[in-house]
Protein backbone atom coordinates (compact mmCIF):
# COMPACT_ATOMS: atom_id res chain seq x y z
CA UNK A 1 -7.26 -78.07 78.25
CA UNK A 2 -5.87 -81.91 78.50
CA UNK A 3 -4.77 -82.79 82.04
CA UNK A 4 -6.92 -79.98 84.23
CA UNK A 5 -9.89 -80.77 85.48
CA UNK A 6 -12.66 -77.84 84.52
CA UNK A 7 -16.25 -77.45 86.32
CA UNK A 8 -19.01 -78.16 84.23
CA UNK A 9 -20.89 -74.95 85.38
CA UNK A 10 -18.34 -72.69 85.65
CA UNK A 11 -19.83 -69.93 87.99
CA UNK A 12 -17.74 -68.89 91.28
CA UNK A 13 -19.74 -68.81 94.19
CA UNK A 14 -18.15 -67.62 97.78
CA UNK A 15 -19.21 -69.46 101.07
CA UNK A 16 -21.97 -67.47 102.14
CA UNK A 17 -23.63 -67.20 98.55
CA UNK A 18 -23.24 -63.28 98.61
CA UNK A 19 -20.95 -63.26 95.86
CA UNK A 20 -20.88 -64.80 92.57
CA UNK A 21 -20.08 -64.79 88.82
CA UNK A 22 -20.55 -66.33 85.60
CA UNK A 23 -16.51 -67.29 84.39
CA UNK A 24 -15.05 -68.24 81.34
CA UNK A 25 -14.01 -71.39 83.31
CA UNK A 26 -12.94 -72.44 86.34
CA UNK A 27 -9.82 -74.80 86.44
CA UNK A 28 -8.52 -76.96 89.43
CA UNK A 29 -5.12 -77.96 88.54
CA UNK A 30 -3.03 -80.61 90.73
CA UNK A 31 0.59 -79.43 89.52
CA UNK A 32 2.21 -76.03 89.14
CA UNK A 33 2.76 -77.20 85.81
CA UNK A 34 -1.32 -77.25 85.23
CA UNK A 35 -1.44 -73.94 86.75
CA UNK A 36 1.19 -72.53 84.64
CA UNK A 37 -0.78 -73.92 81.55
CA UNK A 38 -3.73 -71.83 82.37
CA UNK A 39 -2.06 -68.80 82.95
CA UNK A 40 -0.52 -69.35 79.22
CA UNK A 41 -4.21 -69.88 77.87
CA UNK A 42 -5.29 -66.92 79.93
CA UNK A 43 -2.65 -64.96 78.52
CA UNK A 44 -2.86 -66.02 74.72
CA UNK A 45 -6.74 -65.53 75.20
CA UNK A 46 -6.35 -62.45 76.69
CA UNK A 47 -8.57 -63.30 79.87
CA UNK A 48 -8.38 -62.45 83.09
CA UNK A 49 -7.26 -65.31 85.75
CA UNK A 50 -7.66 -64.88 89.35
CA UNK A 51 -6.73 -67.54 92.44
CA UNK A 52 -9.74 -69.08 94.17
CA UNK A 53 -8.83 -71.16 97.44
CA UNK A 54 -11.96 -71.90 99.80
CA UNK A 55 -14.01 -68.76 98.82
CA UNK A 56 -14.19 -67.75 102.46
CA UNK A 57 -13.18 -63.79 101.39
CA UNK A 58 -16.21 -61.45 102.24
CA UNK A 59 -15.55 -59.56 99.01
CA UNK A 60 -16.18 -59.86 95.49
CA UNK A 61 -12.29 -60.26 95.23
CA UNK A 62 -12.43 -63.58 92.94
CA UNK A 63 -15.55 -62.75 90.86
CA UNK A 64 -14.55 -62.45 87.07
CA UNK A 65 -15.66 -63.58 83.52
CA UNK A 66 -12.55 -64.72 82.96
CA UNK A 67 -10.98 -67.66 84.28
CA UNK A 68 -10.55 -68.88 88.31
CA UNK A 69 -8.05 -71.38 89.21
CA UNK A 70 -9.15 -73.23 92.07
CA UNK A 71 -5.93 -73.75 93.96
CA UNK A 72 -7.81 -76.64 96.25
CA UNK A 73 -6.21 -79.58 95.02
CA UNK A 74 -3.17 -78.42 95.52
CA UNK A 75 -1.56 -79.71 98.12
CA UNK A 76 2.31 -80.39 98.62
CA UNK A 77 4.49 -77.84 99.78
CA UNK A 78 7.48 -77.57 97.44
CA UNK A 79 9.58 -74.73 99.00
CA UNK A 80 9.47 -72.23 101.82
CA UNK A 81 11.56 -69.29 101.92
CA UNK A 82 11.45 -65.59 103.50
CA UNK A 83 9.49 -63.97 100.70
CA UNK A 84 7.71 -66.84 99.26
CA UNK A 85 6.43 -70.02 98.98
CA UNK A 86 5.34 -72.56 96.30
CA UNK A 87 2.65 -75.33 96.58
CA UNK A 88 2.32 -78.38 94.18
């Protein structure tokens, strides 16, 4: 996908190394506009996509052999209201 960075070895592992899995890819977009490309490819591809932040869950709760965004690189906050927020 042109503009989103992809890990070469695209297997999610959490902190502690207790959970892990082999994924489709794993995508660290810098725009909402990358992350709203993936979620299209996940979608026409029929994949699963799940949000990965700094893996620190003590669950399997991102593990999937579809695709993880890593939301890391995102950074800027682009609006805060009472039910929601959005990062860029």
């Amino acid at each position: 996908m042109t503009g989103v960075q992809t890990c070469a070895l695209p297997i999610f592992t959490n902190w502690a190394s207790t959970y892990r899995s082999l994924t489709t890819a794993t995508f660290r977009p810098r725009t909402v506009e990358e992350v709203r490309r993936v979620v299209e490819l996940a979608r026409r591809e029929g994949r699963e996509c799940r949000a990965a932040g700094s893996g620190h869950s003590p669950s399997d709760l991102v593990c999937t052999e579809g695709f993880v965004v890593n939301v890391d690189r995102l950074g800027e906050l682009l609006e805060v209201s009472s039910w929601c927020f959005w990062v860029a």
